[in-house]
PDBML (XML) file of the C-alpha atoms, coordinates in Angstrom:
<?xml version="1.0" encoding="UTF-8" ?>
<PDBx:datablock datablockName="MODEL"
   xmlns:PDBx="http://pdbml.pdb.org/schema/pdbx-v50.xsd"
   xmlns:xsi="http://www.w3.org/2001/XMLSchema-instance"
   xsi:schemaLocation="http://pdbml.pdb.org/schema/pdbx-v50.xsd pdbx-v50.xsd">
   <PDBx:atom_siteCategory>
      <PDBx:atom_site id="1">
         <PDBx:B_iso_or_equiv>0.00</PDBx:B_iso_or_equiv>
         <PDBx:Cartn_x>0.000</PDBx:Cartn_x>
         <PDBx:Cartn_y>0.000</PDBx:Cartn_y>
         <PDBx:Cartn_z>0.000</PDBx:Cartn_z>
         <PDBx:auth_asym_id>A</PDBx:auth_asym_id>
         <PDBx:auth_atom_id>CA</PDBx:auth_atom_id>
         <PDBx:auth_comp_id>UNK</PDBx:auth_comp_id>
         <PDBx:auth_seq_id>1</PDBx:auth_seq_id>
         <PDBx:group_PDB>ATOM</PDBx:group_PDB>
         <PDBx:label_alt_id xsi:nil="true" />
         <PDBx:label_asym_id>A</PDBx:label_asym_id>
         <PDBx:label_atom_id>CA</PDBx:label_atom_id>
         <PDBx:label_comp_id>UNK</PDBx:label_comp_id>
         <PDBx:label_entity_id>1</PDBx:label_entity_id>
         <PDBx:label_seq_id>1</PDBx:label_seq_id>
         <PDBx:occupancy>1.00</PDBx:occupancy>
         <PDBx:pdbx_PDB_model_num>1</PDBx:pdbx_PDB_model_num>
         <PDBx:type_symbol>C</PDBx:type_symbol>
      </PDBx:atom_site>
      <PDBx:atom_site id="2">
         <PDBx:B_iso_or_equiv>0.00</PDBx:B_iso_or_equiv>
         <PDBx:Cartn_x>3.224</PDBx:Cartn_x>
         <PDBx:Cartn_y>2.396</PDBx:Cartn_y>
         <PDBx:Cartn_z>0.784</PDBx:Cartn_z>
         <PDBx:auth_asym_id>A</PDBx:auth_asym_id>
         <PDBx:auth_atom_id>CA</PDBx:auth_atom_id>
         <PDBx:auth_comp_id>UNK</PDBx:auth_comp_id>
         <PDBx:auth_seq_id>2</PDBx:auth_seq_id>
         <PDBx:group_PDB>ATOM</PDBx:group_PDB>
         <PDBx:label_alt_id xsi:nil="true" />
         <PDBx:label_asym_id>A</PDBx:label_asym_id>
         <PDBx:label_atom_id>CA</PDBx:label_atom_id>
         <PDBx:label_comp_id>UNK</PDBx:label_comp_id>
         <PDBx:label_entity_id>1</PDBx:label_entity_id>
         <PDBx:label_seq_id>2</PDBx:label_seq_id>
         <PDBx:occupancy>1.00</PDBx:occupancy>
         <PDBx:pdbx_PDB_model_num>1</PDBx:pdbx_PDB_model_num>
         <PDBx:type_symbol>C</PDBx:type_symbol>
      </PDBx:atom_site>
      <PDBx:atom_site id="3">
         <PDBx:B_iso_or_equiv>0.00</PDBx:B_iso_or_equiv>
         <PDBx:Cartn_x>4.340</PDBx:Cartn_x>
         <PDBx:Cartn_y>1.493</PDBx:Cartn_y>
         <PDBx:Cartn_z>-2.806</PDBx:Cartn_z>
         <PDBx:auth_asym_id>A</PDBx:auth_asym_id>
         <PDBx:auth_atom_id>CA</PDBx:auth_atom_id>
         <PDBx:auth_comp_id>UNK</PDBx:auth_comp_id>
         <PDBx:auth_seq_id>3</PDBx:auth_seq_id>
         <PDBx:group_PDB>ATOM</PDBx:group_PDB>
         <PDBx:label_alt_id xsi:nil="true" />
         <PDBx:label_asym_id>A</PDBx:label_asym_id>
         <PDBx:label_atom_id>CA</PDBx:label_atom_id>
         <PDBx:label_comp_id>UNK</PDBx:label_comp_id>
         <PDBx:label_entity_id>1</PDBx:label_entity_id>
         <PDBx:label_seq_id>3</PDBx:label_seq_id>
         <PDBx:occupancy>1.00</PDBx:occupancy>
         <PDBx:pdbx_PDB_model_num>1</PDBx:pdbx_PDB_model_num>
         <PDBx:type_symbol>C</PDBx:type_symbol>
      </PDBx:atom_site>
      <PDBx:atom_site id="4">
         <PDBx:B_iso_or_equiv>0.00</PDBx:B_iso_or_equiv>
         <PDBx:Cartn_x>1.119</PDBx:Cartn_x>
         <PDBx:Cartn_y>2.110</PDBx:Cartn_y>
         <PDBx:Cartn_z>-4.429</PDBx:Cartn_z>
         <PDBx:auth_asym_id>A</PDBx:auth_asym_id>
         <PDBx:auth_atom_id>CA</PDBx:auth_atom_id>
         <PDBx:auth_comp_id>UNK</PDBx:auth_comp_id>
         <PDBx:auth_seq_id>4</PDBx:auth_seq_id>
         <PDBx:group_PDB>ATOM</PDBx:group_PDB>
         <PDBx:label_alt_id xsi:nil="true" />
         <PDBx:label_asym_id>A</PDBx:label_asym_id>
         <PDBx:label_atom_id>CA</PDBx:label_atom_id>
         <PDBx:label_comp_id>UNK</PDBx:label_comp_id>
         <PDBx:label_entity_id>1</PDBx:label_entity_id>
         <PDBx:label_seq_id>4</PDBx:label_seq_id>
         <PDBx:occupancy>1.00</PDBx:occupancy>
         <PDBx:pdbx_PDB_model_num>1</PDBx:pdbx_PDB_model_num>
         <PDBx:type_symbol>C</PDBx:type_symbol>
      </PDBx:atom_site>
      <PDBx:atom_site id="5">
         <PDBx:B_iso_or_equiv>0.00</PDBx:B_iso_or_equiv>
         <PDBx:Cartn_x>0.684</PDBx:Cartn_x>
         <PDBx:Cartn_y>5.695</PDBx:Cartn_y>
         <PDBx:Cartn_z>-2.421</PDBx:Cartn_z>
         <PDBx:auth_asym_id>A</PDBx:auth_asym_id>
         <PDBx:auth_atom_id>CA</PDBx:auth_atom_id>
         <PDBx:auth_comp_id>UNK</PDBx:auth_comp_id>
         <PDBx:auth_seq_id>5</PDBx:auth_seq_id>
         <PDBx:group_PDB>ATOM</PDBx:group_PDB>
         <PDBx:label_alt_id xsi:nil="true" />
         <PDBx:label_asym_id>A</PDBx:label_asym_id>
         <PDBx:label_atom_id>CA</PDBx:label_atom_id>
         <PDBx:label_comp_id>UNK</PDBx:label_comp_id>
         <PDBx:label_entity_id>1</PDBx:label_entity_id>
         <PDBx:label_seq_id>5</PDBx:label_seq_id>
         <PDBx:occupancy>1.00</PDBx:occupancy>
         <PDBx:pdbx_PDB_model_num>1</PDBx:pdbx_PDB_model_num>
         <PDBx:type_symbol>C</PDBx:type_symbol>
      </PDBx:atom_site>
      <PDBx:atom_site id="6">
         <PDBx:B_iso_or_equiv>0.00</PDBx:B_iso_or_equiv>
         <PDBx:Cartn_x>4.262</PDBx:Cartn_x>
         <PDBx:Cartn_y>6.291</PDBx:Cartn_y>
         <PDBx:Cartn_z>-3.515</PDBx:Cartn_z>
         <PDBx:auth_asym_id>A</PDBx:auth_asym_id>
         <PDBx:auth_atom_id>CA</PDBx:auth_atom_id>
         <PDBx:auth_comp_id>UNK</PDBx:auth_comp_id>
         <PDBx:auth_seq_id>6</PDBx:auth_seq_id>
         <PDBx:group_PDB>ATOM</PDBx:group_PDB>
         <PDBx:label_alt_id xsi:nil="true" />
         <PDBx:label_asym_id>A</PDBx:label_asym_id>
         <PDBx:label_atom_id>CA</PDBx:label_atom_id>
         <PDBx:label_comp_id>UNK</PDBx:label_comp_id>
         <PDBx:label_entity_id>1</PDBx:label_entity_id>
         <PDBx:label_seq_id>6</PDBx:label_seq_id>
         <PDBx:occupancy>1.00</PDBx:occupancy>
         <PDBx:pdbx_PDB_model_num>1</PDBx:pdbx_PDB_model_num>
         <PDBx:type_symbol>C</PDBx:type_symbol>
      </PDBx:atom_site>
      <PDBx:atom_site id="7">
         <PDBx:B_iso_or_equiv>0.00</PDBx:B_iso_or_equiv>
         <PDBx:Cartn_x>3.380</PDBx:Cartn_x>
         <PDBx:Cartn_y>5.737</PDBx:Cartn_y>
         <PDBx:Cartn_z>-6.992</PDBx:Cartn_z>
         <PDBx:auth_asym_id>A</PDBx:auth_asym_id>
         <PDBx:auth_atom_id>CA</PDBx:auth_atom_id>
         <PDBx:auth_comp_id>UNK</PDBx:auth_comp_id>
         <PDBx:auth_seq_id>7</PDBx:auth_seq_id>
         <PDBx:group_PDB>ATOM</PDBx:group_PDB>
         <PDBx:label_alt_id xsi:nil="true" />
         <PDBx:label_asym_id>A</PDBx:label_asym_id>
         <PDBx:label_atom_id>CA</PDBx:label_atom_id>
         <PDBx:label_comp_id>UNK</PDBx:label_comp_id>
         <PDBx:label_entity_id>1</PDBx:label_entity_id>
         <PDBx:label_seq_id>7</PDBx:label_seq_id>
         <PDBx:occupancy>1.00</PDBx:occupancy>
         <PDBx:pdbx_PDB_model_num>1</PDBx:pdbx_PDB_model_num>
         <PDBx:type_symbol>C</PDBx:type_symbol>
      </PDBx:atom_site>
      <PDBx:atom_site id="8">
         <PDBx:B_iso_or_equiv>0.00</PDBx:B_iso_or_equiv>
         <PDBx:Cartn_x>0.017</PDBx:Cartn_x>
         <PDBx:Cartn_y>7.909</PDBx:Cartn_y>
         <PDBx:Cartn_z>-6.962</PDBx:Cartn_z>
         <PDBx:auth_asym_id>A</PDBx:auth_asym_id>
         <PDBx:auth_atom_id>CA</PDBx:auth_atom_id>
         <PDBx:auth_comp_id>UNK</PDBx:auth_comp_id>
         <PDBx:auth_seq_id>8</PDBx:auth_seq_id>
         <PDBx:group_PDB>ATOM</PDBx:group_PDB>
         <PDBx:label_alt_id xsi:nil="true" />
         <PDBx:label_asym_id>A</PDBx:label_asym_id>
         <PDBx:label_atom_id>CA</PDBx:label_atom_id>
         <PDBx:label_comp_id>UNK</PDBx:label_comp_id>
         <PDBx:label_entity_id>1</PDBx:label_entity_id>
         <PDBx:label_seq_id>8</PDBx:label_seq_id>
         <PDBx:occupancy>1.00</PDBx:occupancy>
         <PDBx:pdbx_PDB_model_num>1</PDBx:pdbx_PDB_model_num>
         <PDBx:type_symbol>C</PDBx:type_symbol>
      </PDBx:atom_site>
      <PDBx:atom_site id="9">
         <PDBx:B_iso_or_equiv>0.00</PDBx:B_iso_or_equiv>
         <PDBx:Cartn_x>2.246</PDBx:Cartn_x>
         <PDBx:Cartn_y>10.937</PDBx:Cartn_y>
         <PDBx:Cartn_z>-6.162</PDBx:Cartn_z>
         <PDBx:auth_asym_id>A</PDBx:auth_asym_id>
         <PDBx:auth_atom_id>CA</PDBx:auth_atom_id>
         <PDBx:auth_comp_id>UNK</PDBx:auth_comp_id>
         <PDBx:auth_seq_id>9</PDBx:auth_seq_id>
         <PDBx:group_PDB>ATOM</PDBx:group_PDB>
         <PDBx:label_alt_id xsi:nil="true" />
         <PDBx:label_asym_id>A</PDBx:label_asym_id>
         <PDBx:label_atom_id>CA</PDBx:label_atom_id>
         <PDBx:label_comp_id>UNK</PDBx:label_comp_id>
         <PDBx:label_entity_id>1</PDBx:label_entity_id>
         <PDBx:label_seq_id>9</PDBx:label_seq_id>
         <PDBx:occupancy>1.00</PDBx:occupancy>
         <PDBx:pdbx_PDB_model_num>1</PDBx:pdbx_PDB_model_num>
         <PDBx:type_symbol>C</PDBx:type_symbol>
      </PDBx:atom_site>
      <PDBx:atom_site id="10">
         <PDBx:B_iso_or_equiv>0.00</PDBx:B_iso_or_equiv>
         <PDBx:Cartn_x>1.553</PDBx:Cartn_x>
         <PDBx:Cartn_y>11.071</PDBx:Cartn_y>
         <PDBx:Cartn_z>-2.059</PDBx:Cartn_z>
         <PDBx:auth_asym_id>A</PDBx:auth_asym_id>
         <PDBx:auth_atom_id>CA</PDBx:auth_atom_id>
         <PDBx:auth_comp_id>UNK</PDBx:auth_comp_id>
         <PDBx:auth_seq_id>10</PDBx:auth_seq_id>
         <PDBx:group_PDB>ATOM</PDBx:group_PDB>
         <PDBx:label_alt_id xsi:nil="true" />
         <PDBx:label_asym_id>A</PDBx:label_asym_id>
         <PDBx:label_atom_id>CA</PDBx:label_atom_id>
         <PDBx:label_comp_id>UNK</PDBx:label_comp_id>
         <PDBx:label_entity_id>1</PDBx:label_entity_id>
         <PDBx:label_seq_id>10</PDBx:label_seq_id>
         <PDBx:occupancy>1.00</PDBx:occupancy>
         <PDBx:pdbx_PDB_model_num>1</PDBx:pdbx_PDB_model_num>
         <PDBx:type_symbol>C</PDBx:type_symbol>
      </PDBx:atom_site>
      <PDBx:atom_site id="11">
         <PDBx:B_iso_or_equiv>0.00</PDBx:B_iso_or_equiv>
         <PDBx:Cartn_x>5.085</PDBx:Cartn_x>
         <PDBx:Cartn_y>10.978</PDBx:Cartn_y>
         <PDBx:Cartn_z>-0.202</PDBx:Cartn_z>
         <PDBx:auth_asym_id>A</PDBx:auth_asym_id>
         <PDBx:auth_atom_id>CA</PDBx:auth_atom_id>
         <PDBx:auth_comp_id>UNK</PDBx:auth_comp_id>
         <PDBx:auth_seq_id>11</PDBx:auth_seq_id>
         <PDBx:group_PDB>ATOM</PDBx:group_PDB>
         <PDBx:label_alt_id xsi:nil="true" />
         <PDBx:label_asym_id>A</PDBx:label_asym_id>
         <PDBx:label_atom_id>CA</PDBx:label_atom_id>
         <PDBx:label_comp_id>UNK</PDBx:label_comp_id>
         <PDBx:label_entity_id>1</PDBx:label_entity_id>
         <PDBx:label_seq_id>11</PDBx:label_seq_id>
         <PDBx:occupancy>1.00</PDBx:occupancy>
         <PDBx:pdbx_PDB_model_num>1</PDBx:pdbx_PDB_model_num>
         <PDBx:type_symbol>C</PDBx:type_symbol>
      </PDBx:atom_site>
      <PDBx:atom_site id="12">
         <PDBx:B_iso_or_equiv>0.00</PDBx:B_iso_or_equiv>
         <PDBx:Cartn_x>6.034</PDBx:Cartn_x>
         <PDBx:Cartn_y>8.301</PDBx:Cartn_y>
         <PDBx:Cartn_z>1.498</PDBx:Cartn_z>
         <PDBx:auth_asym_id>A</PDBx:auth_asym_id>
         <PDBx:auth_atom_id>CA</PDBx:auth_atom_id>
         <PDBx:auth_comp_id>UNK</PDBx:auth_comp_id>
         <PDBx:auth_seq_id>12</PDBx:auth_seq_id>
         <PDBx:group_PDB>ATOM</PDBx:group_PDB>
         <PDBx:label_alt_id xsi:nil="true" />
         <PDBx:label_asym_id>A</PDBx:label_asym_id>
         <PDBx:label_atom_id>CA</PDBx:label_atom_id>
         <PDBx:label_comp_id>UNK</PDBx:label_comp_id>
         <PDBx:label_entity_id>1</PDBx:label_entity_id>
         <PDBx:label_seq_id>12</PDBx:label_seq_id>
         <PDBx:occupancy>1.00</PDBx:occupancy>
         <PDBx:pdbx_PDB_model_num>1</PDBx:pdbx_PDB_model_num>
         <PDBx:type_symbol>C</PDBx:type_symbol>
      </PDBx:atom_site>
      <PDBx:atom_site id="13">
         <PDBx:B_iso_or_equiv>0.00</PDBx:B_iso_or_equiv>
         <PDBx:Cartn_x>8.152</PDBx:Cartn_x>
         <PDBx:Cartn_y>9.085</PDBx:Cartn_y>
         <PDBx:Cartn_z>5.054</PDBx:Cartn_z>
         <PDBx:auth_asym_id>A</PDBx:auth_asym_id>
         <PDBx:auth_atom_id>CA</PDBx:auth_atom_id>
         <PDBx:auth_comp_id>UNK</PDBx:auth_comp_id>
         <PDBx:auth_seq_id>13</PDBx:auth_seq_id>
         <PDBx:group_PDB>ATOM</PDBx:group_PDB>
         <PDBx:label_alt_id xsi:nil="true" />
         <PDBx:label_asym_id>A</PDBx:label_asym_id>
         <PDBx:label_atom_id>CA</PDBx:label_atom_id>
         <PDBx:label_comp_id>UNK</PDBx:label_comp_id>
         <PDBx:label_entity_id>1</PDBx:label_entity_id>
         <PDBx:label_seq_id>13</PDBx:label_seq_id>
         <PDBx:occupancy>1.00</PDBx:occupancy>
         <PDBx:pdbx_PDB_model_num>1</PDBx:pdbx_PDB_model_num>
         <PDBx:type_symbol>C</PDBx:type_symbol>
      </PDBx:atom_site>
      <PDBx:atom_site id="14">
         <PDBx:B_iso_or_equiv>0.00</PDBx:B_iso_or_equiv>
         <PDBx:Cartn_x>10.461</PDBx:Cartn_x>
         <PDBx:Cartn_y>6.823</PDBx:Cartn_y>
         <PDBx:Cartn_z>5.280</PDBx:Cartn_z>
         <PDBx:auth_asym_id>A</PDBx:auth_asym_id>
         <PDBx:auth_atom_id>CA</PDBx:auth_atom_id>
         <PDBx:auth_comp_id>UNK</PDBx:auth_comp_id>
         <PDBx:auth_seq_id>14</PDBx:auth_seq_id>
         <PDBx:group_PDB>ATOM</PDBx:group_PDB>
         <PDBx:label_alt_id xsi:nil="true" />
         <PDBx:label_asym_id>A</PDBx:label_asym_id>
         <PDBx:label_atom_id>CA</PDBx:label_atom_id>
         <PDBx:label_comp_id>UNK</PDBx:label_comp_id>
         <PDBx:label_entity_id>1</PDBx:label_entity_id>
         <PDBx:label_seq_id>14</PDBx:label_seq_id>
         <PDBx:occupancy>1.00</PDBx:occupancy>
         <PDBx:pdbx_PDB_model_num>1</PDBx:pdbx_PDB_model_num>
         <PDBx:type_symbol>C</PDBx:type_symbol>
      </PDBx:atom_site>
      <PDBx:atom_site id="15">
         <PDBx:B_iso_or_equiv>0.00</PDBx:B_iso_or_equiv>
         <PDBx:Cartn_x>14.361</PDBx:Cartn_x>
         <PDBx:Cartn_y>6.527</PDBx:Cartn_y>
         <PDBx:Cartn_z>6.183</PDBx:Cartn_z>
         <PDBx:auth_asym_id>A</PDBx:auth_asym_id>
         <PDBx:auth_atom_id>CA</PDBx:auth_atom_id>
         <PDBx:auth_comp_id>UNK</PDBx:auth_comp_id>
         <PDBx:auth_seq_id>15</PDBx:auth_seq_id>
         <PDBx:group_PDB>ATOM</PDBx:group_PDB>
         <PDBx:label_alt_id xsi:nil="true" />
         <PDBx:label_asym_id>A</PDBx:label_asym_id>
         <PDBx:label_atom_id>CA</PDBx:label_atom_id>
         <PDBx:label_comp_id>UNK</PDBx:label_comp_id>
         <PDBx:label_entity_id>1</PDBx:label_entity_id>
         <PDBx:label_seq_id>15</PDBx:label_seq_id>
         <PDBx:occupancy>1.00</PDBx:occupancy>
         <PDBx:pdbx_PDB_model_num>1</PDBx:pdbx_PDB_model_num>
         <PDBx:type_symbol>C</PDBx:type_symbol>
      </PDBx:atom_site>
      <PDBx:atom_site id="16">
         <PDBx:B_iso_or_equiv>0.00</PDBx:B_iso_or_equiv>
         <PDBx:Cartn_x>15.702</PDBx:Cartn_x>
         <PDBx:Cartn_y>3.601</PDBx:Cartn_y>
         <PDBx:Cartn_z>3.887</PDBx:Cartn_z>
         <PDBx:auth_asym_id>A</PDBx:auth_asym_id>
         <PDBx:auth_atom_id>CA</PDBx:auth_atom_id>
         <PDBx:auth_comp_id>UNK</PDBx:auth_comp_id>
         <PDBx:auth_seq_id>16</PDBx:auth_seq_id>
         <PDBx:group_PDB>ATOM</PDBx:group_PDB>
         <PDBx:label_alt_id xsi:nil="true" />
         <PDBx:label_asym_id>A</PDBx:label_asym_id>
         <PDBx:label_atom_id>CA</PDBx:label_atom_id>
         <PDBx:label_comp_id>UNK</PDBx:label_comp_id>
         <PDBx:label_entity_id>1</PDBx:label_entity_id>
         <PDBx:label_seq_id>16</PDBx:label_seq_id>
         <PDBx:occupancy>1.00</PDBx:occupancy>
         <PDBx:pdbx_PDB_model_num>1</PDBx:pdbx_PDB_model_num>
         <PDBx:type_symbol>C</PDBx:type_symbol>
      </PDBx:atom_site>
      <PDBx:atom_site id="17">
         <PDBx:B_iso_or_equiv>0.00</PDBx:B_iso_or_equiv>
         <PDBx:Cartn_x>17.378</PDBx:Cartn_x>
         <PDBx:Cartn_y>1.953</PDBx:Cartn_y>
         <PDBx:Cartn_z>6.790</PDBx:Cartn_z>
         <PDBx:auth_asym_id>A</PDBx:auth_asym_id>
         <PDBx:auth_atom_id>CA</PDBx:auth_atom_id>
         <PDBx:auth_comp_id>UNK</PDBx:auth_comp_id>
         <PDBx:auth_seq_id>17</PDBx:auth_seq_id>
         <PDBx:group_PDB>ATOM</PDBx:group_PDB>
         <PDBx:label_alt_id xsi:nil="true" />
         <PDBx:label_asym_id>A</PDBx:label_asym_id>
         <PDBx:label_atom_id>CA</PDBx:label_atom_id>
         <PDBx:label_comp_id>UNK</PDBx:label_comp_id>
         <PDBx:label_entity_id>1</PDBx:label_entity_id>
         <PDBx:label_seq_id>17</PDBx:label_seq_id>
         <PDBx:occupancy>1.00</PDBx:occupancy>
         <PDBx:pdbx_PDB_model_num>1</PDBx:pdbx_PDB_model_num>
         <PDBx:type_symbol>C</PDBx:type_symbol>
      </PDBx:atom_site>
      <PDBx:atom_site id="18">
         <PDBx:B_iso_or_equiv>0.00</PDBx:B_iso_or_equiv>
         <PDBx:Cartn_x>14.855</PDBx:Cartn_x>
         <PDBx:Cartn_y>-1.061</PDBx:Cartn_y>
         <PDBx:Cartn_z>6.266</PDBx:Cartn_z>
         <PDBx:auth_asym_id>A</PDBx:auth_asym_id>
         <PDBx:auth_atom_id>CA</PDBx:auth_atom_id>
         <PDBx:auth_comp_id>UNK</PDBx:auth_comp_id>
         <PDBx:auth_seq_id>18</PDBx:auth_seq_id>
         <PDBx:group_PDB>ATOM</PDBx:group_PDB>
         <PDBx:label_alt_id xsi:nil="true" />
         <PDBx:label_asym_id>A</PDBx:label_asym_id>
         <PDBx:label_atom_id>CA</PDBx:label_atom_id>
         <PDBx:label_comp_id>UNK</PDBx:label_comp_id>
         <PDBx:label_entity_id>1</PDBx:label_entity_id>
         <PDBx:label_seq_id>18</PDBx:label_seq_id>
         <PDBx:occupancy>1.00</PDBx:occupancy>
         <PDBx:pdbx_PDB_model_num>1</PDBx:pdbx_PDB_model_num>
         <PDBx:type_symbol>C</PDBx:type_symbol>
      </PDBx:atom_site>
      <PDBx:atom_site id="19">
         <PDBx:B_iso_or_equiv>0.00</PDBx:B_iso_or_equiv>
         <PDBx:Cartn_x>16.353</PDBx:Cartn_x>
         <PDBx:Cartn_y>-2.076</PDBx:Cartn_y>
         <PDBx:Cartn_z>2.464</PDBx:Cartn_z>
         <PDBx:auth_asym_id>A</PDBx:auth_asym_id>
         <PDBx:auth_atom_id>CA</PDBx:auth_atom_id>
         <PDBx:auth_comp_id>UNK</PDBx:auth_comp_id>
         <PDBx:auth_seq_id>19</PDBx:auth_seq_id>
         <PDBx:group_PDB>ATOM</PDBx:group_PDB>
         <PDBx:label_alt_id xsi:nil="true" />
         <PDBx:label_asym_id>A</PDBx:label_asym_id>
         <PDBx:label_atom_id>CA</PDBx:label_atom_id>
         <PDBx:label_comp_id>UNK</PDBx:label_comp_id>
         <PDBx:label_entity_id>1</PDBx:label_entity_id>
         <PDBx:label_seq_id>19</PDBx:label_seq_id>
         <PDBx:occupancy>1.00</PDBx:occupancy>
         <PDBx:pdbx_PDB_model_num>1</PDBx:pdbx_PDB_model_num>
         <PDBx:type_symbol>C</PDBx:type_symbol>
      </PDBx:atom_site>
      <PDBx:atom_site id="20">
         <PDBx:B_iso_or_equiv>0.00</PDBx:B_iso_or_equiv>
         <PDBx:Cartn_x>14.298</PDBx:Cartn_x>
         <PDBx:Cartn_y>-4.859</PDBx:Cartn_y>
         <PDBx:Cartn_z>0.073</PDBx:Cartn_z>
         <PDBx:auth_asym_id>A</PDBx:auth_asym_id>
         <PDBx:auth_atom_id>CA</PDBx:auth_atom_id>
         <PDBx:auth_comp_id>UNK</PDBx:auth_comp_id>
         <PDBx:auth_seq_id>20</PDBx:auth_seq_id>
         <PDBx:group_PDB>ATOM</PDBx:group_PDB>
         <PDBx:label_alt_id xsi:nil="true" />
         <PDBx:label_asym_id>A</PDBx:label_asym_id>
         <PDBx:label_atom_id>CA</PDBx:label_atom_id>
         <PDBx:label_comp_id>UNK</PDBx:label_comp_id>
         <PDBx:label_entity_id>1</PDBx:label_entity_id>
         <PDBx:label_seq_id>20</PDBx:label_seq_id>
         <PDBx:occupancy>1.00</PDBx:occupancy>
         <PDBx:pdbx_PDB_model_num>1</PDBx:pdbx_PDB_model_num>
         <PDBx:type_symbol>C</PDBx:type_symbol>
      </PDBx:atom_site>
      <PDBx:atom_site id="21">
         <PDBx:B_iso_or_equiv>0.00</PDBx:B_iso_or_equiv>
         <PDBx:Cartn_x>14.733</PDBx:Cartn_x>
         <PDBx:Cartn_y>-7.814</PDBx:Cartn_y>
         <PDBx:Cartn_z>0.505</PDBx:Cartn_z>
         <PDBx:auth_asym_id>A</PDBx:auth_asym_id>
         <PDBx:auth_atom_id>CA</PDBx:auth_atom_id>
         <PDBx:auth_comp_id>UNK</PDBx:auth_comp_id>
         <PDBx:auth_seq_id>21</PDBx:auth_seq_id>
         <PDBx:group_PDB>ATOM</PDBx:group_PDB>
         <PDBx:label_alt_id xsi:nil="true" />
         <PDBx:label_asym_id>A</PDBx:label_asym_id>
         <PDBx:label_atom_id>CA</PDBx:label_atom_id>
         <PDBx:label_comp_id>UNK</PDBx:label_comp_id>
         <PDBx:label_entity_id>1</PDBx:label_entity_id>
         <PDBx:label_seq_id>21</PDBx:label_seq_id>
         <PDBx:occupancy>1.00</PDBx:occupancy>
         <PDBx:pdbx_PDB_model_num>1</PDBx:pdbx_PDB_model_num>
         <PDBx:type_symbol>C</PDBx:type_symbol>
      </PDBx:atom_site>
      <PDBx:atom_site id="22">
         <PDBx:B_iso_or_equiv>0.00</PDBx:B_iso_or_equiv>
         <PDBx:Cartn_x>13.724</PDBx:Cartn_x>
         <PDBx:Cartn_y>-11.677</PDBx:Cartn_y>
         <PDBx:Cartn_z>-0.684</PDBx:Cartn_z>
         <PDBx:auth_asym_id>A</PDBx:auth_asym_id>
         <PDBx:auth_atom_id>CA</PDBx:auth_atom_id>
         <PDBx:auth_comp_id>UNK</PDBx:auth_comp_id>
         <PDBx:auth_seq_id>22</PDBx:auth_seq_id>
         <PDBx:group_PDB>ATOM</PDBx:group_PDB>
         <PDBx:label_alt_id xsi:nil="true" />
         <PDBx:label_asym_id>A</PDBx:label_asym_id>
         <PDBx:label_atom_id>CA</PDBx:label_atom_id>
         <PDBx:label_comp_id>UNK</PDBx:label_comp_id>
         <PDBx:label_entity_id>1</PDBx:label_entity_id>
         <PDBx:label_seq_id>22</PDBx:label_seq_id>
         <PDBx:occupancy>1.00</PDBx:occupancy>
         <PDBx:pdbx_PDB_model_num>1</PDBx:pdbx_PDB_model_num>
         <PDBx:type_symbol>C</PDBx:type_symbol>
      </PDBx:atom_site>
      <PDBx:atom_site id="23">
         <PDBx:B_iso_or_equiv>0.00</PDBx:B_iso_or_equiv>
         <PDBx:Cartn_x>10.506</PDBx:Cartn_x>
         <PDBx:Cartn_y>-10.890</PDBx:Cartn_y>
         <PDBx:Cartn_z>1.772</PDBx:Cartn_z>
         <PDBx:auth_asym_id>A</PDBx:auth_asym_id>
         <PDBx:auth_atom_id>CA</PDBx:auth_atom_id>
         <PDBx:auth_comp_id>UNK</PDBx:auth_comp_id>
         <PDBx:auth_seq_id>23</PDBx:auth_seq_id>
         <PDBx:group_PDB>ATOM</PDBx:group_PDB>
         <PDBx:label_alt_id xsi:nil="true" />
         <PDBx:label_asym_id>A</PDBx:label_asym_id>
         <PDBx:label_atom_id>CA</PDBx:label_atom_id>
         <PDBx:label_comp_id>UNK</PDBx:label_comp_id>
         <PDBx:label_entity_id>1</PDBx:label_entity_id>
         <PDBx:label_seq_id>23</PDBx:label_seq_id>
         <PDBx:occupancy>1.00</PDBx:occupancy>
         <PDBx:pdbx_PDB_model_num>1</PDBx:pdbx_PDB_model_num>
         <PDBx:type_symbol>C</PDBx:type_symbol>
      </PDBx:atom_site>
      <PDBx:atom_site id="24">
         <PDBx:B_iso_or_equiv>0.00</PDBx:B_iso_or_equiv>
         <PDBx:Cartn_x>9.912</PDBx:Cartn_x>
         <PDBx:Cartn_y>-7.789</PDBx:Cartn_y>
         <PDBx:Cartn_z>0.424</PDBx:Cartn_z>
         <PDBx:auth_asym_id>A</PDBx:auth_asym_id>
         <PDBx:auth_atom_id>CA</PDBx:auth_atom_id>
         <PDBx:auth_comp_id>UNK</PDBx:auth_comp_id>
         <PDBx:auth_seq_id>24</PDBx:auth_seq_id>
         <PDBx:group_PDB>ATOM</PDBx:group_PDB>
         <PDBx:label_alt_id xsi:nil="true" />
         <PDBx:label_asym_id>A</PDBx:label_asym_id>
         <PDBx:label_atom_id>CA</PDBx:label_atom_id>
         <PDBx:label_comp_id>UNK</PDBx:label_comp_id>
         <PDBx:label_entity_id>1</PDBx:label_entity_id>
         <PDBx:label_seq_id>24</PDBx:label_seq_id>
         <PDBx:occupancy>1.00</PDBx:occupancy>
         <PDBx:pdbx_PDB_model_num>1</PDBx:pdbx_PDB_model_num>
         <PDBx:type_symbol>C</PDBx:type_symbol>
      </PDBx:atom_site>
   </PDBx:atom_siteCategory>
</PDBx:datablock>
């Protein structure tokens, strides 16, 4: 849902201390 907000053109807060992964 983050993603998908992200993509619509709503900002996301986030840090990127979390990076993808094989879960995500």
């Amino acid at each position: 849902m983050m993603q998908m907000l992200a993509a619509g053109g709503l900002t996301p807060l986030t840090d990127g201390v979390r990076v993808s992964d094989i879960n995500n």
